[in-house]
PDB file of N, CA and C in Angstrom:
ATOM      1  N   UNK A   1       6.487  -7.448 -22.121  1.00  0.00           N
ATOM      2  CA  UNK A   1       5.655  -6.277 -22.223  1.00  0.00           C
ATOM      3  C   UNK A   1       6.067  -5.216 -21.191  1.00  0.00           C
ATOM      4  N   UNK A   2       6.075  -5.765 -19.844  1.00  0.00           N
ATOM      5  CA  UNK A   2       6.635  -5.104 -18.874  1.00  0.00           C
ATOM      6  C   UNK A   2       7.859  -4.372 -19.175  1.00  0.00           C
ATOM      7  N   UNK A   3       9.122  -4.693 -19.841  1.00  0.00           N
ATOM      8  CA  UNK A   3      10.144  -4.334 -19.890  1.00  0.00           C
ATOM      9  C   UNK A   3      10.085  -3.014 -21.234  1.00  0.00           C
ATOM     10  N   UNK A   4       9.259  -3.047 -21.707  1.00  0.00           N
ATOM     11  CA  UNK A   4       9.047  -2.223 -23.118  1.00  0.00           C
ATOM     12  C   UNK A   4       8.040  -1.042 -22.439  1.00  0.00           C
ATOM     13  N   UNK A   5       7.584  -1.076 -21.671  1.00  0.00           N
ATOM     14  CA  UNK A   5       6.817  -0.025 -20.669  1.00  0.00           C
ATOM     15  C   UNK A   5       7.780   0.545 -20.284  1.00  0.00           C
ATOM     16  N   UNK A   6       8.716   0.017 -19.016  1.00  0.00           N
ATOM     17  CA  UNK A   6       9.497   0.371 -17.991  1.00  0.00           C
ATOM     18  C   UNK A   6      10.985   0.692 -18.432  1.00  0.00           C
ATOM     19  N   UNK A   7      11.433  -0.391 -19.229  1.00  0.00           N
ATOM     20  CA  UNK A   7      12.578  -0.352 -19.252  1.00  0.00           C
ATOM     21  C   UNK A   7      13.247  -1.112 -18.619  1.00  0.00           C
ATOM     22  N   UNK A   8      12.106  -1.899 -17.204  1.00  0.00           N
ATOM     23  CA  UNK A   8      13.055  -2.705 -16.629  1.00  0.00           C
ATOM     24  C   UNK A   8      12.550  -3.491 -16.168  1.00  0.00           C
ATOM     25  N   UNK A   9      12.772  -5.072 -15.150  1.00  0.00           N
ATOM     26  CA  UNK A   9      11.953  -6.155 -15.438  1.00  0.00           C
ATOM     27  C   UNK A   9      12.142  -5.942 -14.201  1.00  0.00           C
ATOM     28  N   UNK A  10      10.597  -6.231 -12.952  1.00  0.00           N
ATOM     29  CA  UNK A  10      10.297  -6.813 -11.486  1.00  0.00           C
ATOM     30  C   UNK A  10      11.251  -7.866 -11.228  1.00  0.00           C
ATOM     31  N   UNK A  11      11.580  -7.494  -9.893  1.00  0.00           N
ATOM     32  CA  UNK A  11      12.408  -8.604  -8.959  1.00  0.00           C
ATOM     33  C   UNK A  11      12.102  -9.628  -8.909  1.00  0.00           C
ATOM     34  N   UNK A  12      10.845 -10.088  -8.821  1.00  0.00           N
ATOM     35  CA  UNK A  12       9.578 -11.402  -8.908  1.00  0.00           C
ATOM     36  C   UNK A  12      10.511 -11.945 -10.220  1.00  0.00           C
ATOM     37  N   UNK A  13      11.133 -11.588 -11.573  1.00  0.00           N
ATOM     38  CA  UNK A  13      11.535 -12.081 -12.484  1.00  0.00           C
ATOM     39  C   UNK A  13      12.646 -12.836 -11.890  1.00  0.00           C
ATOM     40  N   UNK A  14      13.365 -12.388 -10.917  1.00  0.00           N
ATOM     41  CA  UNK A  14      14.878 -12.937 -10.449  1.00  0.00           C
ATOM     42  C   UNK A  14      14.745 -13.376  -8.873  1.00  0.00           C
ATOM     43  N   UNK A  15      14.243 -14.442  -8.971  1.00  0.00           N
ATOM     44  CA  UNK A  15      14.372 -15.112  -7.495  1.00  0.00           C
ATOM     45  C   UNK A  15      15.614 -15.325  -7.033  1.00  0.00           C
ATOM     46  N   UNK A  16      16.011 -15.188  -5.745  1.00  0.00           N
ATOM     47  CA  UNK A  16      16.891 -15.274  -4.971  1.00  0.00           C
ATOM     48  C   UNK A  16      17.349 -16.616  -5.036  1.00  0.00           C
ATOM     49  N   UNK A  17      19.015 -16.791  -5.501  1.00  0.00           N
ATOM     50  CA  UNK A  17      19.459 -18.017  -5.030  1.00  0.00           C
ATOM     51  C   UNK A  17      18.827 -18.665  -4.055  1.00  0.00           C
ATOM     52  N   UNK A  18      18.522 -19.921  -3.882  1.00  0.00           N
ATOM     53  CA  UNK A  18      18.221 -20.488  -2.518  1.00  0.00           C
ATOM     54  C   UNK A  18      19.557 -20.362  -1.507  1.00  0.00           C
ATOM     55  N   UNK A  19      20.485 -20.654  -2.102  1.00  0.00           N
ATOM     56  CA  UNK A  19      21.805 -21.513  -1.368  1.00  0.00           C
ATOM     57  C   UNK A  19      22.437 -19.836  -0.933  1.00  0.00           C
ATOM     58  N   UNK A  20      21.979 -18.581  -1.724  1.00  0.00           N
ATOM     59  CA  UNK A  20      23.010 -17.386  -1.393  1.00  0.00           C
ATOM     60  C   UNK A  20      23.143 -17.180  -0.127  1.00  0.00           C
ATOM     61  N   UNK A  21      22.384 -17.312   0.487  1.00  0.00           N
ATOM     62  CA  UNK A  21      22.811 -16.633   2.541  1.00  0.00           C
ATOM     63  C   UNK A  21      23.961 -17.823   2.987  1.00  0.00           C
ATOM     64  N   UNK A  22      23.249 -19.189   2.536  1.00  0.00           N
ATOM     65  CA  UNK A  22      24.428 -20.033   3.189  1.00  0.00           C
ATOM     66  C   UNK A  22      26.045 -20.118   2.361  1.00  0.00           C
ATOM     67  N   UNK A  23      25.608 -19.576   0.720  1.00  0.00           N
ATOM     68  CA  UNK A  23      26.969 -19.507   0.493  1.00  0.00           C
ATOM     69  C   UNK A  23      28.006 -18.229   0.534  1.00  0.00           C
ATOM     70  N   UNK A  24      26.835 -17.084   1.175  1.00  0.00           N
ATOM     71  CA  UNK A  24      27.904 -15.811   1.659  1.00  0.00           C
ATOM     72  C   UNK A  24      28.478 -16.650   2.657  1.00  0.00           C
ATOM     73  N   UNK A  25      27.919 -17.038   3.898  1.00  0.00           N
ATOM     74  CA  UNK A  25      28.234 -17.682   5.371  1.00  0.00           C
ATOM     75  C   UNK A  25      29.787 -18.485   5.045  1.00  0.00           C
ATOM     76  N   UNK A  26      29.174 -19.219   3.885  1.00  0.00           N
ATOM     77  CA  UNK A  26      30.760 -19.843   3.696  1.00  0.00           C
ATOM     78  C   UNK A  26      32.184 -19.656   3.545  1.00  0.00           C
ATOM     79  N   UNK A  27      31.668 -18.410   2.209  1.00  0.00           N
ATOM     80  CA  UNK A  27      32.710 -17.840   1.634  1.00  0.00           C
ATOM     81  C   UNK A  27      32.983 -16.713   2.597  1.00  0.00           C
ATOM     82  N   UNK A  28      32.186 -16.287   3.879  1.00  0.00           N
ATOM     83  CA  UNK A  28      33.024 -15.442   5.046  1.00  0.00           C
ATOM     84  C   UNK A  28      33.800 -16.179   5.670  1.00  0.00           C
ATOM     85  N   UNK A  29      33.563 -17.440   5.711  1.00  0.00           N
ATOM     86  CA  UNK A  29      34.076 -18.318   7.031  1.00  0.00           C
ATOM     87  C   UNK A  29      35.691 -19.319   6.267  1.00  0.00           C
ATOM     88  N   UNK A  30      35.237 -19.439   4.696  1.00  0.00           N
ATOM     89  CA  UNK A  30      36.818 -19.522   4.349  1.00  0.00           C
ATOM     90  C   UNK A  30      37.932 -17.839   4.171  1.00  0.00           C
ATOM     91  N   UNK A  31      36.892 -17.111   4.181  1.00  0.00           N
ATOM     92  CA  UNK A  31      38.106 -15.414   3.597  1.00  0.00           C
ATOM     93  C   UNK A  31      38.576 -15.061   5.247  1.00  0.00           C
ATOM     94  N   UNK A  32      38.322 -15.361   6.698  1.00  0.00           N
ATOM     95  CA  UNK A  32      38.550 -15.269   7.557  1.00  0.00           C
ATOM     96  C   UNK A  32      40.009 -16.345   7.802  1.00  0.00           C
ATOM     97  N   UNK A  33      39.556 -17.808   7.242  1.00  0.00           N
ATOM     98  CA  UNK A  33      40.375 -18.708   7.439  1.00  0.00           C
ATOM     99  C   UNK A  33      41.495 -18.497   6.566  1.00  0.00           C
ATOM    100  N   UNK A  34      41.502 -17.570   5.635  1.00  0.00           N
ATOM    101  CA  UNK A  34      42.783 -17.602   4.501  1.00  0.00           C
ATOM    102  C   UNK A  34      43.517 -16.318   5.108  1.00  0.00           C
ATOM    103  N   UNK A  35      42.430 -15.841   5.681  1.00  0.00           N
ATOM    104  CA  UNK A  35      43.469 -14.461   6.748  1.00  0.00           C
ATOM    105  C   UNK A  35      44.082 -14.688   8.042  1.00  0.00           C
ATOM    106  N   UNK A  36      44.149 -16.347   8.285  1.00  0.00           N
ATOM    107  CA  UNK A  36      44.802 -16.862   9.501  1.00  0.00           C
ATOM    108  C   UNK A  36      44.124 -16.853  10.830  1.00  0.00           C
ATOM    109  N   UNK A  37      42.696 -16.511  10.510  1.00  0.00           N
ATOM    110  CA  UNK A  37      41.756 -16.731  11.493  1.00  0.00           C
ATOM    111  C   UNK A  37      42.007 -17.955  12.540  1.00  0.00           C
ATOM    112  N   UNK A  38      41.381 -18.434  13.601  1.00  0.00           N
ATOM    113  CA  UNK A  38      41.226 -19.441  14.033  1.00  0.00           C
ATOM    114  C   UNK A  38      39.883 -19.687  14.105  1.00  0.00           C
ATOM    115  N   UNK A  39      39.799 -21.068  14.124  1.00  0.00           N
ATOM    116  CA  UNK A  39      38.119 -21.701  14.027  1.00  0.00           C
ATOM    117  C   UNK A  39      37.473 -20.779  15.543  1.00  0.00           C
ATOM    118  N   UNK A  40      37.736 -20.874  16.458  1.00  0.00           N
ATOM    119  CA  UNK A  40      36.777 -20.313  16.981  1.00  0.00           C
ATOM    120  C   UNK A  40      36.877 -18.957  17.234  1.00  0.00           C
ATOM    121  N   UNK A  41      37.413 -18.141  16.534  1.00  0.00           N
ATOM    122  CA  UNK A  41      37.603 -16.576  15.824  1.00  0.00           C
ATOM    123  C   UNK A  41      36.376 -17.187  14.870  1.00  0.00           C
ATOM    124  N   UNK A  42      36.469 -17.593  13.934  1.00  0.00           N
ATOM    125  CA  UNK A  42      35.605 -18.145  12.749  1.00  0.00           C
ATOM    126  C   UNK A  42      34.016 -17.561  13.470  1.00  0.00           C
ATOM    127  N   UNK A  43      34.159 -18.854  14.269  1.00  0.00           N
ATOM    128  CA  UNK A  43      32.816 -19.152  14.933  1.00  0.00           C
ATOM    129  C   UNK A  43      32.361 -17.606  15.679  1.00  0.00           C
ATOM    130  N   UNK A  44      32.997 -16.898  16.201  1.00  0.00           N
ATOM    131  CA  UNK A  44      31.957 -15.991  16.805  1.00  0.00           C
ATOM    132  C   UNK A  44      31.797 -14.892  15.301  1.00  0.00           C
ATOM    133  N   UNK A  45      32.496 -14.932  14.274  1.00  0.00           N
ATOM    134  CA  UNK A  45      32.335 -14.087  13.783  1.00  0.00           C
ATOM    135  C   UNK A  45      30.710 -14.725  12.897  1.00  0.00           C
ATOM    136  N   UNK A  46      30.790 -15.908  13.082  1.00  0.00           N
ATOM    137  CA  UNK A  46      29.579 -16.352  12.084  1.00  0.00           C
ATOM    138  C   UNK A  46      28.593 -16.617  13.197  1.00  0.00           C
ATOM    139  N   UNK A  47      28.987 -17.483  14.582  1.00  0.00           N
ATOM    140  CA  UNK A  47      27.537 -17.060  14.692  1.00  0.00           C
ATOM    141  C   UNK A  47      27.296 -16.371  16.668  1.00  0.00           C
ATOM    142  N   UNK A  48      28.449 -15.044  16.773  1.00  0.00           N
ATOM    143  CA  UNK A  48      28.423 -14.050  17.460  1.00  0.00           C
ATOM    144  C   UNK A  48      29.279 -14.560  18.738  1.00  0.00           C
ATOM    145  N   UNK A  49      29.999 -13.614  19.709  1.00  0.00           N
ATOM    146  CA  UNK A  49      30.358 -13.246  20.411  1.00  0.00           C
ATOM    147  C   UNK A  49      29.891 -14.057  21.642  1.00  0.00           C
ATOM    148  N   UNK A  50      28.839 -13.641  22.084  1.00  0.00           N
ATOM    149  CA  UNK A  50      27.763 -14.373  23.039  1.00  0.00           C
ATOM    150  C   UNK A  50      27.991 -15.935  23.118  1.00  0.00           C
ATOM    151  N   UNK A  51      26.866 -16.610  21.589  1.00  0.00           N
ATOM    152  CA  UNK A  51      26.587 -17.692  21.435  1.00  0.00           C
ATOM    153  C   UNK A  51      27.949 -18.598  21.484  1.00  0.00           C
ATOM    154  N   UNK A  52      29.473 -18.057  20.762  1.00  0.00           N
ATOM    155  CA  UNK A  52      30.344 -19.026  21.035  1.00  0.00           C
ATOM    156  C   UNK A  52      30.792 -19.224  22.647  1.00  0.00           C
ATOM    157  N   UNK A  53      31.159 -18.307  23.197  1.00  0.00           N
ATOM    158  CA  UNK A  53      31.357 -18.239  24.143  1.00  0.00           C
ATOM    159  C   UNK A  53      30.769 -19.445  25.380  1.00  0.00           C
ATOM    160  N   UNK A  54      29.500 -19.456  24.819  1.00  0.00           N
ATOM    161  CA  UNK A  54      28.381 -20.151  25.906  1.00  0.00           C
ATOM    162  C   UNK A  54      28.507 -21.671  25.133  1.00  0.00           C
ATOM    163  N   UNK A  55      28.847 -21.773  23.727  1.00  0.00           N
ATOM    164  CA  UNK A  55      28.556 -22.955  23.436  1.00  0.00           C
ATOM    165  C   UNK A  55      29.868 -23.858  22.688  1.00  0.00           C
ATOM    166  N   UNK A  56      30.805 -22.768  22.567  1.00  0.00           N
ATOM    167  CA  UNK A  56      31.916 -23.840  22.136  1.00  0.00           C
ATOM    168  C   UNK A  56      32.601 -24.814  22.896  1.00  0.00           C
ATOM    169  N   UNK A  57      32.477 -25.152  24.183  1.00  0.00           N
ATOM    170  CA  UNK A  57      33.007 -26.128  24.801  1.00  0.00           C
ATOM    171  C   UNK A  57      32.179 -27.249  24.826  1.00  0.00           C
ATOM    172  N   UNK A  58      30.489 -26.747  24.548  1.00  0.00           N
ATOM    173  CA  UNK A  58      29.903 -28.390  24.388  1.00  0.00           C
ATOM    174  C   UNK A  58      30.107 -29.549  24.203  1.00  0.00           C
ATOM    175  N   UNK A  59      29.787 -30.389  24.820  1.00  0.00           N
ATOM    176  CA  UNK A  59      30.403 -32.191  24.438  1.00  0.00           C
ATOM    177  C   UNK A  59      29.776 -32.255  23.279  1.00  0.00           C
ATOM    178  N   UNK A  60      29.000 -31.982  22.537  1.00  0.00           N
ATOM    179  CA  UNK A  60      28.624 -32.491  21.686  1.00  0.00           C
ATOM    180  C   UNK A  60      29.144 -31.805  20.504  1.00  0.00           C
ATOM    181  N   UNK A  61      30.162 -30.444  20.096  1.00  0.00           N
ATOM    182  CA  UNK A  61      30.982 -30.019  19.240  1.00  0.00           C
ATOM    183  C   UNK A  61      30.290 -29.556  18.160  1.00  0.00           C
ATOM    184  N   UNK A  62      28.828 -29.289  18.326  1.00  0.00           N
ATOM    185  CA  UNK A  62      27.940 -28.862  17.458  1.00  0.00           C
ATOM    186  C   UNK A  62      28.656 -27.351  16.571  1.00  0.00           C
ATOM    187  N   UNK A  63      28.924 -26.575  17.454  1.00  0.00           N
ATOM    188  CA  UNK A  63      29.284 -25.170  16.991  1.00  0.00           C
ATOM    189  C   UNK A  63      30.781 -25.610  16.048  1.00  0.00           C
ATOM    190  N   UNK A  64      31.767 -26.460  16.726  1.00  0.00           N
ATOM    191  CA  UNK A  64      32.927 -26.482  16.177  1.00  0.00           C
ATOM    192  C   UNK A  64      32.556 -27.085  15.296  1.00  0.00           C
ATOM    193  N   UNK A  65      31.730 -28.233  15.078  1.00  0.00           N
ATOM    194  CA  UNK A  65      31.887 -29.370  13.338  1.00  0.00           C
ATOM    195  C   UNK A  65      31.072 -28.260  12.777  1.00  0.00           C
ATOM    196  N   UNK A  66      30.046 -26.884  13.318  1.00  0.00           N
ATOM    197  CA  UNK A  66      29.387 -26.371  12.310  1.00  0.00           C
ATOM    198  C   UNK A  66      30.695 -25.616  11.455  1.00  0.00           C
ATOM    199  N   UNK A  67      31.882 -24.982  12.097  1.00  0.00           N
ATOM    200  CA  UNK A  67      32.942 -23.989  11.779  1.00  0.00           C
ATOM    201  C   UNK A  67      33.688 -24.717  11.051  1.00  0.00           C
ATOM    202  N   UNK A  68      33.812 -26.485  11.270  1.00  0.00           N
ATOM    203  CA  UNK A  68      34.885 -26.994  10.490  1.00  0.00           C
ATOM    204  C   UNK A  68      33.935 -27.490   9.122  1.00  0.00           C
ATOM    205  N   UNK A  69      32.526 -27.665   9.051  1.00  0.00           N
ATOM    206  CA  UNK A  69      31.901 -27.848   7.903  1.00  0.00           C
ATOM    207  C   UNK A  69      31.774 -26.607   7.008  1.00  0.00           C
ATOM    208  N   UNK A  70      31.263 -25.613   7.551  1.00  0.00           N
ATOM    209  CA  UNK A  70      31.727 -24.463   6.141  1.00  0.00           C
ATOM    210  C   UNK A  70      33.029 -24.207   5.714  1.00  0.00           C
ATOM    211  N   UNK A  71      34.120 -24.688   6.632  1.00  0.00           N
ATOM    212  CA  UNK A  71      35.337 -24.432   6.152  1.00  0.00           C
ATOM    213  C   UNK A  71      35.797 -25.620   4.911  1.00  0.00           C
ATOM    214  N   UNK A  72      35.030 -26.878   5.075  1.00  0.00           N
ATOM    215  CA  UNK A  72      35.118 -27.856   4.175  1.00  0.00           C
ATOM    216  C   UNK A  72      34.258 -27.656   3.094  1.00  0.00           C
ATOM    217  N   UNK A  73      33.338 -26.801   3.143  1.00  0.00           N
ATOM    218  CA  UNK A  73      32.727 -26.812   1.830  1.00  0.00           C
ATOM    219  C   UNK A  73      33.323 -25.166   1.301  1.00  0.00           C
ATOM    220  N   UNK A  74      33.994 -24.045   1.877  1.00  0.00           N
ATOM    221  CA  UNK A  74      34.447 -23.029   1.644  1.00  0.00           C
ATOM    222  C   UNK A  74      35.298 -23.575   1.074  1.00  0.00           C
ATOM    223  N   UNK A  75      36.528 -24.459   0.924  1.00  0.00           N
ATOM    224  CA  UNK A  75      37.708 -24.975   0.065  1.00  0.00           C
ATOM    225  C   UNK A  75      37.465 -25.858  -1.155  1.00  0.00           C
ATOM    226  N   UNK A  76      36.661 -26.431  -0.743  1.00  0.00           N
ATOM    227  CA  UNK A  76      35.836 -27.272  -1.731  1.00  0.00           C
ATOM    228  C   UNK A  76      35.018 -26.644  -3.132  1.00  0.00           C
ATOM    229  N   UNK A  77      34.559 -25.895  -3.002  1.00  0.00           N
ATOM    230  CA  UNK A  77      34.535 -24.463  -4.061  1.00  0.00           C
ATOM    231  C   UNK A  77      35.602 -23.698  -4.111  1.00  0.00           C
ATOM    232  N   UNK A  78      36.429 -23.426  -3.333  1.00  0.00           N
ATOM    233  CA  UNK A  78      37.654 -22.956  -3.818  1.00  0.00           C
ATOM    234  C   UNK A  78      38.665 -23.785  -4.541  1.00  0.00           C
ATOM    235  N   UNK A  79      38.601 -25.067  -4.670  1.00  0.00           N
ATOM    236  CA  UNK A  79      39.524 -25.971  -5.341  1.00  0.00           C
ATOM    237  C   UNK A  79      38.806 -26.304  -6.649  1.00  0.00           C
ATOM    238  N   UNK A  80      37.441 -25.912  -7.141  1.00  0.00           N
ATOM    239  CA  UNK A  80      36.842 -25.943  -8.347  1.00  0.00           C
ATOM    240  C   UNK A  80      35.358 -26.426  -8.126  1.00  0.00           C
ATOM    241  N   UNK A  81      34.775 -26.701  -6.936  1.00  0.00           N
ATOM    242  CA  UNK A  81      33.235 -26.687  -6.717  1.00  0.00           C
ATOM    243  C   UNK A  81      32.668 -25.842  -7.078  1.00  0.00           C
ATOM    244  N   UNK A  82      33.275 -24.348  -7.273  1.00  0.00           N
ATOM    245  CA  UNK A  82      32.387 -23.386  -7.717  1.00  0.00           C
ATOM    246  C   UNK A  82      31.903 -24.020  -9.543  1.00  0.00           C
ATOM    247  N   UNK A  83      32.530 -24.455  -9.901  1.00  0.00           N
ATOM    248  CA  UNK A  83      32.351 -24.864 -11.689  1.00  0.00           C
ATOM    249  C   UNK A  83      30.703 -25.371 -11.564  1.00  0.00           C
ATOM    250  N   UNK A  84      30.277 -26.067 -10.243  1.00  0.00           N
ATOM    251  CA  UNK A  84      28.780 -26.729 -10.356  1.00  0.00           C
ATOM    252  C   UNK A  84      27.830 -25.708 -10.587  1.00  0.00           C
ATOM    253  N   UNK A  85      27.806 -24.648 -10.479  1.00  0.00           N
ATOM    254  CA  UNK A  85      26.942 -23.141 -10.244  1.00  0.00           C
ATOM    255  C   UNK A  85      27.501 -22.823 -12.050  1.00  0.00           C
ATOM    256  N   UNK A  86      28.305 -22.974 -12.875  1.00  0.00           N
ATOM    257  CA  UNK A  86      28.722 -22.241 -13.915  1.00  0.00           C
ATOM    258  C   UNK A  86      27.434 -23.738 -14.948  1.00  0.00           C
ATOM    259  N   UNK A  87      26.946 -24.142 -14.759  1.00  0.00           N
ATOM    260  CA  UNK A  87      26.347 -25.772 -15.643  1.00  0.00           C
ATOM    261  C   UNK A  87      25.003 -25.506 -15.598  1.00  0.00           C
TER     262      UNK A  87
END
C-alpha cells in the first residue's frame, strides 16, 4: 500500500545485514593485504594509530590473531565463501 502512495518502500522494509560492519572490516583488511600491506599496517588501519601502537606487542597477541583472523576469513570469501551469501 505504502509503495503505491509513495512510490517507495521505508527502510524498516530492509534491515541491515547483521554481518555488514564486520564484513566491510574484512574486506578492508584483505584489499590492504592484496596492496602489500603489512599486518600491523593492517592493524592500525582497522583499529587506529594509537591503539596499535600501545597494544601490538602484548603477550597475549590479541590485536595480531585479531589482524591475522580477518585476513583468514577476508581470503576465505575470496577463494569462494562469498557463494554462502548468494543461497
Amino acid at each position: 500500500m505504502e509503495l503505491c502512495r509513495s512510490g517507495r518502500l521505508r527502510i524498516k522494509y530492509f534491515p541491515a545485514e547483521p554481518r555488514g560492519k564486520r564484513l566491510a572490516v574484512v574486506l578492508r583488511a584483505l584489499d590492504l593485504a592484496l596492496d602489500g600491506a603489512s599486518h600491523r599496517h593492517i592493524g592500525e588501519a582497522i583499529y587506529g594509530i594509537e591503539r596499535t601502537d600501545r597494544d601490538w606487542s602484548d603477550p597475549g597477541d590479541y590485536l595480531r590473531d585479531g589482524v591475522r583472523r580477518l585476513l583468514v576469513r577476508g581470503r576465505a570469501l575470496m577463494t569462494g565463501g562469498y557463494r554462502q551469501f548468494l543461497k
